[in-house]
PDB file of N, CA and C in Angstrom:
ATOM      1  N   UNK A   1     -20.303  -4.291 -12.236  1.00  0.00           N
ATOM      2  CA  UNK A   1     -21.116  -4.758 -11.137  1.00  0.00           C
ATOM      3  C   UNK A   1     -20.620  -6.117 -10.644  1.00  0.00           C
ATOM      4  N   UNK A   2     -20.004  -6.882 -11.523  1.00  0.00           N
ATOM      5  CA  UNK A   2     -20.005  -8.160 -11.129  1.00  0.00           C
ATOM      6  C   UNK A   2     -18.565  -8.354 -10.503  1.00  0.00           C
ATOM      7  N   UNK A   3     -17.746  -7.243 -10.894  1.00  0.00           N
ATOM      8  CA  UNK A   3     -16.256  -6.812 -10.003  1.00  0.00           C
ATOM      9  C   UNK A   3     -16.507  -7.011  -8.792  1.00  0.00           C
ATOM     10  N   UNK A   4     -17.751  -5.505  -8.294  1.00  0.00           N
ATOM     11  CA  UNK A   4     -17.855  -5.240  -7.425  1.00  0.00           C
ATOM     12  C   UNK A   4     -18.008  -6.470  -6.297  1.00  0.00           C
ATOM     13  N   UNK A   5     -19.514  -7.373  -7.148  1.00  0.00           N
ATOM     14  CA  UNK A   5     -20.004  -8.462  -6.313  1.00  0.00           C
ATOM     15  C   UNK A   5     -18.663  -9.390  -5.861  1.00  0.00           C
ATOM     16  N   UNK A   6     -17.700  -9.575  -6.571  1.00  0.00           N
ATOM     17  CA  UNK A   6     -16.746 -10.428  -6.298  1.00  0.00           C
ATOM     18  C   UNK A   6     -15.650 -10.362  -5.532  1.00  0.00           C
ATOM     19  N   UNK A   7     -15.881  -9.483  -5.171  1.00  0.00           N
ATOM     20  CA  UNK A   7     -14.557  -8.653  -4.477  1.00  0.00           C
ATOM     21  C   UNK A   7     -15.025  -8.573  -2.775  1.00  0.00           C
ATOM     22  N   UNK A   8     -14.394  -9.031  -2.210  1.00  0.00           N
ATOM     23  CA  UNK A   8     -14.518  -9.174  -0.295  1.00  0.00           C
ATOM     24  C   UNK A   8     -14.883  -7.998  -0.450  1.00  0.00           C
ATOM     25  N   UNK A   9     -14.116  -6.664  -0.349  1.00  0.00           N
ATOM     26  CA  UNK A   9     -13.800  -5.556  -0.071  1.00  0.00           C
ATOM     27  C   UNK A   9     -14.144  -4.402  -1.091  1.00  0.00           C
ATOM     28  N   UNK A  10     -14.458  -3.129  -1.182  1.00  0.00           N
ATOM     29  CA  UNK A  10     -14.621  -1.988  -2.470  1.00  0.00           C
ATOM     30  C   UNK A  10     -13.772  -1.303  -1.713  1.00  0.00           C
ATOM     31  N   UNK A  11     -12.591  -0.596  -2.005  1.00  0.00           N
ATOM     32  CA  UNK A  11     -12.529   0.307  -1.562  1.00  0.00           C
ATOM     33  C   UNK A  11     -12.281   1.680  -2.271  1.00  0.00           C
ATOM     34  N   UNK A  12     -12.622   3.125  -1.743  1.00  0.00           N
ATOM     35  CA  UNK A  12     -13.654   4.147  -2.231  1.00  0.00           C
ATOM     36  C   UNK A  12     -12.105   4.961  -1.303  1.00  0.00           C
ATOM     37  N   UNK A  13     -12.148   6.217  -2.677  1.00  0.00           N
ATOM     38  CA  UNK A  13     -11.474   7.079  -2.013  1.00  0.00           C
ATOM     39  C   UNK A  13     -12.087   8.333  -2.132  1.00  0.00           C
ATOM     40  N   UNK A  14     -13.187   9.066  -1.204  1.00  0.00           N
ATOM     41  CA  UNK A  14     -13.695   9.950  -1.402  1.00  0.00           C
ATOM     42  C   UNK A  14     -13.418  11.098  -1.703  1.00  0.00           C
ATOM     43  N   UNK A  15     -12.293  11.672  -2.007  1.00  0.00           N
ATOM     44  CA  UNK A  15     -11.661  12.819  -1.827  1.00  0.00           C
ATOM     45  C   UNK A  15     -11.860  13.600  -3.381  1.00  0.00           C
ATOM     46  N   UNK A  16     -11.799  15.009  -2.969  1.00  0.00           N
ATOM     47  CA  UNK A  16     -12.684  15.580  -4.800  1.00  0.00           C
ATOM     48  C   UNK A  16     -11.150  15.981  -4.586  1.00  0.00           C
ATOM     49  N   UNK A  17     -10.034  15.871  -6.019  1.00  0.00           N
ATOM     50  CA  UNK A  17      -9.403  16.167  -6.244  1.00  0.00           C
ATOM     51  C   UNK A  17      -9.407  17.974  -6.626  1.00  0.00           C
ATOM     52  N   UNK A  18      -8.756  18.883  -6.669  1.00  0.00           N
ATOM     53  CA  UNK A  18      -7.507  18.422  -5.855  1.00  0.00           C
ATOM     54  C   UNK A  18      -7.466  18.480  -4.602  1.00  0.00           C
ATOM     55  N   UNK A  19      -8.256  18.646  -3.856  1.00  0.00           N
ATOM     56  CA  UNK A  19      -8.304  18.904  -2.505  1.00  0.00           C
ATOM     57  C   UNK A  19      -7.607  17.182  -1.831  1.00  0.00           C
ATOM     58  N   UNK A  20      -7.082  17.610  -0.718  1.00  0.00           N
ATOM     59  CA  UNK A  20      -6.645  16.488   0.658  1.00  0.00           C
ATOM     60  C   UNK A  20      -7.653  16.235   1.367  1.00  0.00           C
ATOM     61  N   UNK A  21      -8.591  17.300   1.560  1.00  0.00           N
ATOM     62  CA  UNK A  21      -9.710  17.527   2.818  1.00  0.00           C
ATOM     63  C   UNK A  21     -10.736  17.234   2.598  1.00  0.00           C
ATOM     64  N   UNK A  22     -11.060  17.951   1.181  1.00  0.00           N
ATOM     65  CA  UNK A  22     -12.994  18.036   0.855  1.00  0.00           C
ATOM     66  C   UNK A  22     -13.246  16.562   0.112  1.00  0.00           C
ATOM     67  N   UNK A  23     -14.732  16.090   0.588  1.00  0.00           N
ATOM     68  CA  UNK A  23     -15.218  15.161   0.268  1.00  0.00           C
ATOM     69  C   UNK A  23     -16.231  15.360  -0.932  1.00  0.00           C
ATOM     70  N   UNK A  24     -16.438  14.059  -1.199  1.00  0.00           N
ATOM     71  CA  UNK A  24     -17.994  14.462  -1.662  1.00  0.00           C
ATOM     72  C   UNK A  24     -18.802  12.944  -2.480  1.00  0.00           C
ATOM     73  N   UNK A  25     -19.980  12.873  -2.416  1.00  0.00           N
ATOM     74  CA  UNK A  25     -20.399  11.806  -2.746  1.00  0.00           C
ATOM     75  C   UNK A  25     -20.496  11.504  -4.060  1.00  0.00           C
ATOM     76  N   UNK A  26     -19.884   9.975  -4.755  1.00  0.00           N
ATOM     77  CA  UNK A  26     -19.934   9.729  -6.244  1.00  0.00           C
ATOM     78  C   UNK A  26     -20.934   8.672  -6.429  1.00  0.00           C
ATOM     79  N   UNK A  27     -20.634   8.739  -7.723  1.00  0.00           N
ATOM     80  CA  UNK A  27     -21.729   7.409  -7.892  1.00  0.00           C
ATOM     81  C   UNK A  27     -21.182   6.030  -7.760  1.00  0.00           C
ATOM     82  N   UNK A  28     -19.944   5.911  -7.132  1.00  0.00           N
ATOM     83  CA  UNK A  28     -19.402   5.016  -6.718  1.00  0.00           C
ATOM     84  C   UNK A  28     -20.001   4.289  -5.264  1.00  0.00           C
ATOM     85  N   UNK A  29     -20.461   5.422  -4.433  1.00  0.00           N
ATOM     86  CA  UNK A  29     -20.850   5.345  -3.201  1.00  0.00           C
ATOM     87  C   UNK A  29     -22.605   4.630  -3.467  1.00  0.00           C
ATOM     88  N   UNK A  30     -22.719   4.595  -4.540  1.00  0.00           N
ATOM     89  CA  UNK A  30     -24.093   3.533  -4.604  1.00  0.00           C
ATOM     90  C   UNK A  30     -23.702   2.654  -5.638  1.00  0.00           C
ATOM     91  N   UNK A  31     -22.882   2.588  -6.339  1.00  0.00           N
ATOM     92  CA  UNK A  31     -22.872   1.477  -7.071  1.00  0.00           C
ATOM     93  C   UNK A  31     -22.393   0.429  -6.756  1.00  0.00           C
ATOM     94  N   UNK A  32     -20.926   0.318  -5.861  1.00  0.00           N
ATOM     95  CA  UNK A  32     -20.785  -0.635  -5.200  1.00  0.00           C
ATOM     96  C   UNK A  32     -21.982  -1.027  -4.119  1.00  0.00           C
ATOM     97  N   UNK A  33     -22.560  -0.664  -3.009  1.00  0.00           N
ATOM     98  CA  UNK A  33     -23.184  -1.018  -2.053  1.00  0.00           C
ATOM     99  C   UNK A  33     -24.472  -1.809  -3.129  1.00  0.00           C
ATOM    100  N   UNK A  34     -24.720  -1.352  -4.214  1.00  0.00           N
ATOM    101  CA  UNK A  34     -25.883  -1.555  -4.858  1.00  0.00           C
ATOM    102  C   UNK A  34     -25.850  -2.754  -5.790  1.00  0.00           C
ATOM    103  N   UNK A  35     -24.542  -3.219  -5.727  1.00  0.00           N
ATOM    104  CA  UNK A  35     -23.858  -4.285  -6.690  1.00  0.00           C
ATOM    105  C   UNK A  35     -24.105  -5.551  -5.599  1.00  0.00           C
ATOM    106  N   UNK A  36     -23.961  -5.167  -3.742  1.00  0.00           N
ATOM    107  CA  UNK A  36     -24.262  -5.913  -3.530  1.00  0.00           C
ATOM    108  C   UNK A  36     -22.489  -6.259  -2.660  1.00  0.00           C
ATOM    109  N   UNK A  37     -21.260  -5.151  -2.554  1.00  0.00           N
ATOM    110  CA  UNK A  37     -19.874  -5.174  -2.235  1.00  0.00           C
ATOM    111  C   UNK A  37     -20.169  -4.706  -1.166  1.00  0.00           C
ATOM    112  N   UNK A  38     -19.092  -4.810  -0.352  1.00  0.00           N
ATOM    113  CA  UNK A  38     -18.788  -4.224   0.933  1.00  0.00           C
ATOM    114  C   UNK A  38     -17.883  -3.048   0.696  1.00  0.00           C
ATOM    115  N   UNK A  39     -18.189  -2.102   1.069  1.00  0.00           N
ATOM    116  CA  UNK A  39     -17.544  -1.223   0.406  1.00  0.00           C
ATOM    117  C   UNK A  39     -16.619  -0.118   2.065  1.00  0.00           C
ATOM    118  N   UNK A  40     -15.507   0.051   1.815  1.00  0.00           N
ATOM    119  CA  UNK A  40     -15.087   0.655   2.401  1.00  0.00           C
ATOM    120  C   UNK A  40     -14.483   1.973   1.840  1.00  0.00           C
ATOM    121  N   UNK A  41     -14.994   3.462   2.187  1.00  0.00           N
ATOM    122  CA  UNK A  41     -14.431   4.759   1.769  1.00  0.00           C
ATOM    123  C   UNK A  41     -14.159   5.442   2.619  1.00  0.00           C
ATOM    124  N   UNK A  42     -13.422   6.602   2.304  1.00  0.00           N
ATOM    125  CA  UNK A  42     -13.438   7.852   3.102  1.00  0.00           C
ATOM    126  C   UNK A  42     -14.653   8.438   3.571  1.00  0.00           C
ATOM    127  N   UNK A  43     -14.310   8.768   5.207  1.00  0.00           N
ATOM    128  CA  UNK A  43     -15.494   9.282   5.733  1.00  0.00           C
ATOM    129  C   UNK A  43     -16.332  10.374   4.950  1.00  0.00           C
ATOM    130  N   UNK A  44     -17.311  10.693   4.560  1.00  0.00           N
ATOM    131  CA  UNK A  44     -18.131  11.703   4.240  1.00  0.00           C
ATOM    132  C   UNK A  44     -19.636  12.200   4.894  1.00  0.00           C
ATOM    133  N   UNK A  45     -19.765  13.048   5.678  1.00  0.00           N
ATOM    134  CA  UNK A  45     -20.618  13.289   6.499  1.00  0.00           C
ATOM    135  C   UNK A  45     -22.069  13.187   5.617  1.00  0.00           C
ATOM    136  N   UNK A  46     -22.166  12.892   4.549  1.00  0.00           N
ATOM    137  CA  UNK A  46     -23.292  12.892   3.640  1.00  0.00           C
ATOM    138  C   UNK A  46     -23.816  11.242   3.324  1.00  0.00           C
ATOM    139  N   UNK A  47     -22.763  11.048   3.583  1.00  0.00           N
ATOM    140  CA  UNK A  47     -22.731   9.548   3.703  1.00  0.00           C
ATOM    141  C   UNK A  47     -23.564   9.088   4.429  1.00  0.00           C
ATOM    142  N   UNK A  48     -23.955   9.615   5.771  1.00  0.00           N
ATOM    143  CA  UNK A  48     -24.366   9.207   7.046  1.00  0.00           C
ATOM    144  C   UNK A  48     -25.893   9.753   6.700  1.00  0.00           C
ATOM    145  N   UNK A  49     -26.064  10.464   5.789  1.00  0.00           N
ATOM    146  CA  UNK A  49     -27.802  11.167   5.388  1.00  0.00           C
ATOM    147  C   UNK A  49     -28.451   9.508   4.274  1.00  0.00           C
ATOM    148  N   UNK A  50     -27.392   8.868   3.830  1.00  0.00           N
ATOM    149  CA  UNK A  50     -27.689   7.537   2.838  1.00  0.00           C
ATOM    150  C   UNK A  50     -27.726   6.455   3.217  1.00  0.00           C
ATOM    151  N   UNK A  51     -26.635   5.872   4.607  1.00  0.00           N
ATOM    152  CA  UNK A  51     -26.375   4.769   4.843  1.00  0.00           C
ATOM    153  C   UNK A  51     -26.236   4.757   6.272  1.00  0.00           C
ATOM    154  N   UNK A  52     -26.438   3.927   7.073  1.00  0.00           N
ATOM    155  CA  UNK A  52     -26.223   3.759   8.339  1.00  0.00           C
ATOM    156  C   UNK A  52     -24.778   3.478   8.178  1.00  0.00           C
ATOM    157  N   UNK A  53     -23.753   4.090   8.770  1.00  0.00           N
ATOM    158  CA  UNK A  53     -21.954   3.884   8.494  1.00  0.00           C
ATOM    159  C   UNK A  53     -21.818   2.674   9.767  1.00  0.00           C
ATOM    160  N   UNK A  54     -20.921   2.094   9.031  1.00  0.00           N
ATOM    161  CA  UNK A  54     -20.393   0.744   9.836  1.00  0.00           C
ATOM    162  C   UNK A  54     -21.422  -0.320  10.376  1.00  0.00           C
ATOM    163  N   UNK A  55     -22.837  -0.118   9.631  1.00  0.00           N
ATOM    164  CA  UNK A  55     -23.728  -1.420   9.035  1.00  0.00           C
ATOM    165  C   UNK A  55     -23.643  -1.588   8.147  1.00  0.00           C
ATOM    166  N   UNK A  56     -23.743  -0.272   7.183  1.00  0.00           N
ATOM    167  CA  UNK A  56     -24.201  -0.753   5.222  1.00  0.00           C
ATOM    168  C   UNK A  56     -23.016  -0.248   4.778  1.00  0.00           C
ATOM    169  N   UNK A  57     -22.056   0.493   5.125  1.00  0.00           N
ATOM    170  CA  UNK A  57     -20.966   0.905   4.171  1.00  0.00           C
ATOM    171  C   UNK A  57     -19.761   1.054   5.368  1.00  0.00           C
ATOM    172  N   UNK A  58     -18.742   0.566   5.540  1.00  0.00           N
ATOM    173  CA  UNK A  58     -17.613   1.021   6.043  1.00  0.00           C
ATOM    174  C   UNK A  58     -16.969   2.484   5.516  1.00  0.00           C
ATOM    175  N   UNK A  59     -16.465   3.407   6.958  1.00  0.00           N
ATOM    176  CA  UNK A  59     -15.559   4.644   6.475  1.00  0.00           C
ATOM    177  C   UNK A  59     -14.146   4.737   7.085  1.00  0.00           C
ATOM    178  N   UNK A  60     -13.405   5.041   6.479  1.00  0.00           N
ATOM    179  CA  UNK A  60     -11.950   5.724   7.453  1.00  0.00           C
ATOM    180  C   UNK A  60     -12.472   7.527   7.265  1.00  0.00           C
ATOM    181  N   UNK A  61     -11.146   7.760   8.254  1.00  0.00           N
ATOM    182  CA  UNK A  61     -10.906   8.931   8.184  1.00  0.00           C
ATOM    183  C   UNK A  61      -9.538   9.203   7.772  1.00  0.00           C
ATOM    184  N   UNK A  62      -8.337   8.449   7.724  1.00  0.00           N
ATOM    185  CA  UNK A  62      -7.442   8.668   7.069  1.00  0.00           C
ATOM    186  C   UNK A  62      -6.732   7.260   7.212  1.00  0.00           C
ATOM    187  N   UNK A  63      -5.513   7.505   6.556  1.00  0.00           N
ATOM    188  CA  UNK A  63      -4.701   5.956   5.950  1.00  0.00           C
ATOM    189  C   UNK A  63      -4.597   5.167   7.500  1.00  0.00           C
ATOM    190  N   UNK A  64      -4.061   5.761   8.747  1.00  0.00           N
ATOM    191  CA  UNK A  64      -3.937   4.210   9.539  1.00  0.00           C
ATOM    192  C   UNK A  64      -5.093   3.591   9.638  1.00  0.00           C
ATOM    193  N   UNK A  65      -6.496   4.450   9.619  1.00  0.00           N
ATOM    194  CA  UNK A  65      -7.602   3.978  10.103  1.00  0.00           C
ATOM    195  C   UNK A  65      -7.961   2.446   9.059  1.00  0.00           C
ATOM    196  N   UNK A  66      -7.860   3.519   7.494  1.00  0.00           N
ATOM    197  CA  UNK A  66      -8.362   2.590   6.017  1.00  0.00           C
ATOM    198  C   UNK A  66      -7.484   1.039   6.581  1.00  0.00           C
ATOM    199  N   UNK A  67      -6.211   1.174   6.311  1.00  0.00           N
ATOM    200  CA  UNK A  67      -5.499  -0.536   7.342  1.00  0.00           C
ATOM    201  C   UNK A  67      -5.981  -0.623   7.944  1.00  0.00           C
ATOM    202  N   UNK A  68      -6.045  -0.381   9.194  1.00  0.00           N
ATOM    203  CA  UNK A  68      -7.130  -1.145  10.290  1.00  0.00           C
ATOM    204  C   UNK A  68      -8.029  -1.731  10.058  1.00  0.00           C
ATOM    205  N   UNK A  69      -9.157  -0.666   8.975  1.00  0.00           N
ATOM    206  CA  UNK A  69     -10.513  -1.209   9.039  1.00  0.00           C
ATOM    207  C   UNK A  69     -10.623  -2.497   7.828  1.00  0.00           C
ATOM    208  N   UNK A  70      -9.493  -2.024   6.838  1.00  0.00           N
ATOM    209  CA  UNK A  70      -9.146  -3.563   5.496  1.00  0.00           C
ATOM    210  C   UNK A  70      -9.009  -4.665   6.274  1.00  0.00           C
ATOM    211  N   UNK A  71      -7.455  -3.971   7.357  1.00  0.00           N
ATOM    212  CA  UNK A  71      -7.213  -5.785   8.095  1.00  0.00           C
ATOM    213  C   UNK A  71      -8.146  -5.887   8.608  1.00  0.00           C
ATOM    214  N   UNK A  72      -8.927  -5.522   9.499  1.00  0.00           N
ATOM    215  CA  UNK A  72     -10.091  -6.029  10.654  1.00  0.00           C
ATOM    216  C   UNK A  72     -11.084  -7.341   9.162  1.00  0.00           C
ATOM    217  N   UNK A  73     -11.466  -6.204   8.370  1.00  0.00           N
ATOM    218  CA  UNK A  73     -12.535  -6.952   7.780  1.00  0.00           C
ATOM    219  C   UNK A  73     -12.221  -7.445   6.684  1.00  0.00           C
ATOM    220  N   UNK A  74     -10.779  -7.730   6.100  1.00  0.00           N
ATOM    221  CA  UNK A  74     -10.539  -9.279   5.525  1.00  0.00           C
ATOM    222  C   UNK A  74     -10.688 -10.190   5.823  1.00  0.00           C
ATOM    223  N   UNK A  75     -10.441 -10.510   7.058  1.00  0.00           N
ATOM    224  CA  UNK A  75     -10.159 -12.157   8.352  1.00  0.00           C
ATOM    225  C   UNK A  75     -11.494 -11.798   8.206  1.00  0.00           C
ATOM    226  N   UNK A  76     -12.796 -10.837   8.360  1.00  0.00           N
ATOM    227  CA  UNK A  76     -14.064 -12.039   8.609  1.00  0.00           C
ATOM    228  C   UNK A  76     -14.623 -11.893   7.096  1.00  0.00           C
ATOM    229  N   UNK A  77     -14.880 -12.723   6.298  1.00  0.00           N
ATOM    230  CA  UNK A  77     -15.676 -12.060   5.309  1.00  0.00           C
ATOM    231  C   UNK A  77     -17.200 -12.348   5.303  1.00  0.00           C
ATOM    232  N   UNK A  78     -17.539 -13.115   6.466  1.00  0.00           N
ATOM    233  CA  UNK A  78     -18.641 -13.053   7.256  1.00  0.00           C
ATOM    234  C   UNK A  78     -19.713 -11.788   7.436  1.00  0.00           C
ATOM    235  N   UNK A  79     -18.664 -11.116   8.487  1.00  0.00           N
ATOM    236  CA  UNK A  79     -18.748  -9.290   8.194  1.00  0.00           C
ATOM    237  C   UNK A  79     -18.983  -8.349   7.300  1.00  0.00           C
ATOM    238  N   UNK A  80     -17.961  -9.288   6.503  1.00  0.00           N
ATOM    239  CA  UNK A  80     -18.170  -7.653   5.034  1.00  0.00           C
ATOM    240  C   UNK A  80     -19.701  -8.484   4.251  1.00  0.00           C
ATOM    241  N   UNK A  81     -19.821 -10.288   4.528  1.00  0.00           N
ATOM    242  CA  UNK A  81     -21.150 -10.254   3.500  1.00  0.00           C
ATOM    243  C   UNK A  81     -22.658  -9.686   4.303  1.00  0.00           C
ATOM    244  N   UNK A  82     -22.018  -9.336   5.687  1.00  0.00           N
ATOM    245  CA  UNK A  82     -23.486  -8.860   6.433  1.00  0.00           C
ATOM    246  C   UNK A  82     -23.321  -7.211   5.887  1.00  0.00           C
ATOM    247  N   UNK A  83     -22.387  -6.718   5.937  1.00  0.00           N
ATOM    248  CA  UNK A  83     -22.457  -5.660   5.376  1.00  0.00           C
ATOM    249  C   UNK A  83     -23.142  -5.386   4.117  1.00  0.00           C
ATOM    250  N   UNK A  84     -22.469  -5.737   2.934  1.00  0.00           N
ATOM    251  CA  UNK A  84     -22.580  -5.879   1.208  1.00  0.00           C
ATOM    252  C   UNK A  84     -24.245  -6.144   1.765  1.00  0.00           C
ATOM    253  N   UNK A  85     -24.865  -7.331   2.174  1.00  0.00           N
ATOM    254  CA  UNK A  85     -26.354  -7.349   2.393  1.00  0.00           C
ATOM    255  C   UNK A  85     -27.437  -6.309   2.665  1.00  0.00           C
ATOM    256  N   UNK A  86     -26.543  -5.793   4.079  1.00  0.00           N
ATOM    257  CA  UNK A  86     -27.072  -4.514   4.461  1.00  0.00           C
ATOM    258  C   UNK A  86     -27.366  -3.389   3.855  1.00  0.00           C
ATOM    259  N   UNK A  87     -26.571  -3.204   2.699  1.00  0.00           N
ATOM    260  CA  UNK A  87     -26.225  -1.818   1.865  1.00  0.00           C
ATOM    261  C   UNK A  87     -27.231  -2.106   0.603  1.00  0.00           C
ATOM    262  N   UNK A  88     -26.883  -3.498   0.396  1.00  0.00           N
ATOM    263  CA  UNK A  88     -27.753  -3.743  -0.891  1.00  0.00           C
ATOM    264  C   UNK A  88     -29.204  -3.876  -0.611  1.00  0.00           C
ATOM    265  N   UNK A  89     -29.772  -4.220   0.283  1.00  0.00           N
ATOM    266  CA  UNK A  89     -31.432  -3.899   0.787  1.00  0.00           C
ATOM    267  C   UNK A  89     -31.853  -2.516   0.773  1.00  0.00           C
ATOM    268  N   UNK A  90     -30.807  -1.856   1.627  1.00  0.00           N
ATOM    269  CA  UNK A  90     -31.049   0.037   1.641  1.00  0.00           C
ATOM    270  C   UNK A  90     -30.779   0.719  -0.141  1.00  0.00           C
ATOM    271  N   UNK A  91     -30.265   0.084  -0.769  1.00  0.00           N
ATOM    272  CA  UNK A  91     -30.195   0.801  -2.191  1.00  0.00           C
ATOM    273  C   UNK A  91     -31.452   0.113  -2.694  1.00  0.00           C
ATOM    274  N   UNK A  92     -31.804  -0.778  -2.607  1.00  0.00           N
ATOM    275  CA  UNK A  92     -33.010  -1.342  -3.115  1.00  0.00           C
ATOM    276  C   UNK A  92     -33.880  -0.411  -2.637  1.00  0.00           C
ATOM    277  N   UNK A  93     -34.229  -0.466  -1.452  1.00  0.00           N
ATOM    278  CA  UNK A  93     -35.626   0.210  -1.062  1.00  0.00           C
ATOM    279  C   UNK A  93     -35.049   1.707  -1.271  1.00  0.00           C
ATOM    280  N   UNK A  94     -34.365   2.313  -1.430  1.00  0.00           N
ATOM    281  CA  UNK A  94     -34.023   3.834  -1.703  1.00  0.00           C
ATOM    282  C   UNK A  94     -33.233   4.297  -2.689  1.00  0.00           C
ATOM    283  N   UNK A  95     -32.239   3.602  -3.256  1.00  0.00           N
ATOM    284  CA  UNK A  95     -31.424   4.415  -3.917  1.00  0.00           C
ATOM    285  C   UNK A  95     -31.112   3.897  -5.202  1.00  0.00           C
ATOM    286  N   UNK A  96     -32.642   3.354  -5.775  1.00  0.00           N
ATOM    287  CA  UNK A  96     -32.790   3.263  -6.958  1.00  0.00           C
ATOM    288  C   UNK A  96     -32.956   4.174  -8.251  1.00  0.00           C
ATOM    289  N   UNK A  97     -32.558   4.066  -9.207  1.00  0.00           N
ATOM    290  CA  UNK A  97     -32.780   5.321 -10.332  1.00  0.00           C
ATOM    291  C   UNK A  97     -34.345   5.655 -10.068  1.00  0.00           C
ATOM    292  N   UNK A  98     -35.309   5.155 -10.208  1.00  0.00           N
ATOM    293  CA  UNK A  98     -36.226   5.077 -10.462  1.00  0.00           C
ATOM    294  C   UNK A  98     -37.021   5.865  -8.863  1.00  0.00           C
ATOM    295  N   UNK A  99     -36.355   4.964  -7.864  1.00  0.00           N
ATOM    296  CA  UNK A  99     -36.765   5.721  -6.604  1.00  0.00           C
ATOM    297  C   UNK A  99     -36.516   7.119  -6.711  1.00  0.00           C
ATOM    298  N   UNK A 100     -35.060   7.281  -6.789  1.00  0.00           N
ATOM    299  CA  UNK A 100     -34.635   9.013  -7.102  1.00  0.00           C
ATOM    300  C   UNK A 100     -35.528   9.687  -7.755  1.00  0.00           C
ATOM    301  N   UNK A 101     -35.493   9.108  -9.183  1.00  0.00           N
ATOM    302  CA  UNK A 101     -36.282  10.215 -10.291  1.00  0.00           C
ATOM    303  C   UNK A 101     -38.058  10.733  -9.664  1.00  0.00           C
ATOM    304  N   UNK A 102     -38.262   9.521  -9.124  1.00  0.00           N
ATOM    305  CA  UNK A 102     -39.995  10.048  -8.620  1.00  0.00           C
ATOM    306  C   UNK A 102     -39.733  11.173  -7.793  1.00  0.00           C
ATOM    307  N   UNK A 103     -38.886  11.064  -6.722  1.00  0.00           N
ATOM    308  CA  UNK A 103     -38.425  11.539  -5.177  1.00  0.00           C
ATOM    309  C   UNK A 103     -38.838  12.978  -5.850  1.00  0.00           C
ATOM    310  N   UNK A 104     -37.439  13.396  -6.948  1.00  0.00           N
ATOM    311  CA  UNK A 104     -37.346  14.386  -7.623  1.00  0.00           C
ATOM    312  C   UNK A 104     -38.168  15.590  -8.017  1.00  0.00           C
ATOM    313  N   UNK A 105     -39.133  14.090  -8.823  1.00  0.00           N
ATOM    314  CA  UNK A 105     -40.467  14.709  -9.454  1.00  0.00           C
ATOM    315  C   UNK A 105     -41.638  14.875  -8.778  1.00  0.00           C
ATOM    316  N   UNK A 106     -41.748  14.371  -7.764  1.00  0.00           N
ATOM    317  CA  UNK A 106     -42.735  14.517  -7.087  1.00  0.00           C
ATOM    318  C   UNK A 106     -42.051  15.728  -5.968  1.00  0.00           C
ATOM    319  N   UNK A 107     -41.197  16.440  -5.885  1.00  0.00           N
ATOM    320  CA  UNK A 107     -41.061  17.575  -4.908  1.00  0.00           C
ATOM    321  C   UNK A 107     -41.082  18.804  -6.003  1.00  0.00           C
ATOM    322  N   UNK A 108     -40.587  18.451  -7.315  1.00  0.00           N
ATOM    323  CA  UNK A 108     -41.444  19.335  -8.396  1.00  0.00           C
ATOM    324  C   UNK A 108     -42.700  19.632  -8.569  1.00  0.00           C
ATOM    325  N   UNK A 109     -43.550  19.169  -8.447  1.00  0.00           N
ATOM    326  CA  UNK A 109     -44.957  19.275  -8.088  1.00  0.00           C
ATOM    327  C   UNK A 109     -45.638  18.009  -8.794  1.00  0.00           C
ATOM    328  N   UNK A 110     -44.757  17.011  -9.354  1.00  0.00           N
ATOM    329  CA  UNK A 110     -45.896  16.087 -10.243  1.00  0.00           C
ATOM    330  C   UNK A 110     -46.549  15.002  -9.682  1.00  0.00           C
ATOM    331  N   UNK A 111     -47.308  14.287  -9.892  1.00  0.00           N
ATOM    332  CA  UNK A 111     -47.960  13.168  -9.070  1.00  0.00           C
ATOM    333  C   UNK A 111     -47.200  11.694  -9.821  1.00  0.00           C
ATOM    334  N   UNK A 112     -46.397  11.326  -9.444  1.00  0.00           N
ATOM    335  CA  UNK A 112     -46.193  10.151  -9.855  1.00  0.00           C
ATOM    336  C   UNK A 112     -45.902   8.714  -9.040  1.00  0.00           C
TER     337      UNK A 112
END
């Protein structure tokens, strides 16, 4: 966690091996944002059901984009700490263990 916090930048390579194409969400994709990093990954359309993209988490879609979007948001790190902020409020209010597990249990039928 404290990597994460220290680091301008996370960057996330979404891709489920072995595939080139298919994505899919890890627990990387909340642990950095939740550490409080700016995190930049591969686009994942599931992504966009968790995080507002390019407020709380940066995406590429492939390698020229990932450069672009590193260089753009090294020079400000202004940017990436409004970001890292952004992401880390939305894991707070949602994408806590604890938030999950109720979410869970309470669409199981329990009252908690």
């Amino acid at each position: 966690e404290a990597t994460y916090r220290a680091s301008q930048i996370c960057l996330g390579i979404g891709l489920a091996a072995p595939s080139q194409t298919l994505t899919t969400l890890k627990t990387r994709d909340f642990e950095c944002p939740g550490a409080g990093a700016c995190y930049l990954t591969t686009y994942n359309w599931e992504l966009a059901l968790h995080y507002d993209l390019g407020r709380e988490i940066l995406c590429y879609r492939n390698e020229d984009e990932m450069a672009e979007l590193f260089s753009f948001y090294r020079r400000r790190p202004e940017a990436c700490l409004r970001i890292a902020q952004a992401a880390y409020r939305r894991c707070l209010a949602e994408h806590t263990w604890e938030k999950r597990f109720r979410k869970v249990f309470q669409q199981a039928g329990f009252n908690v």
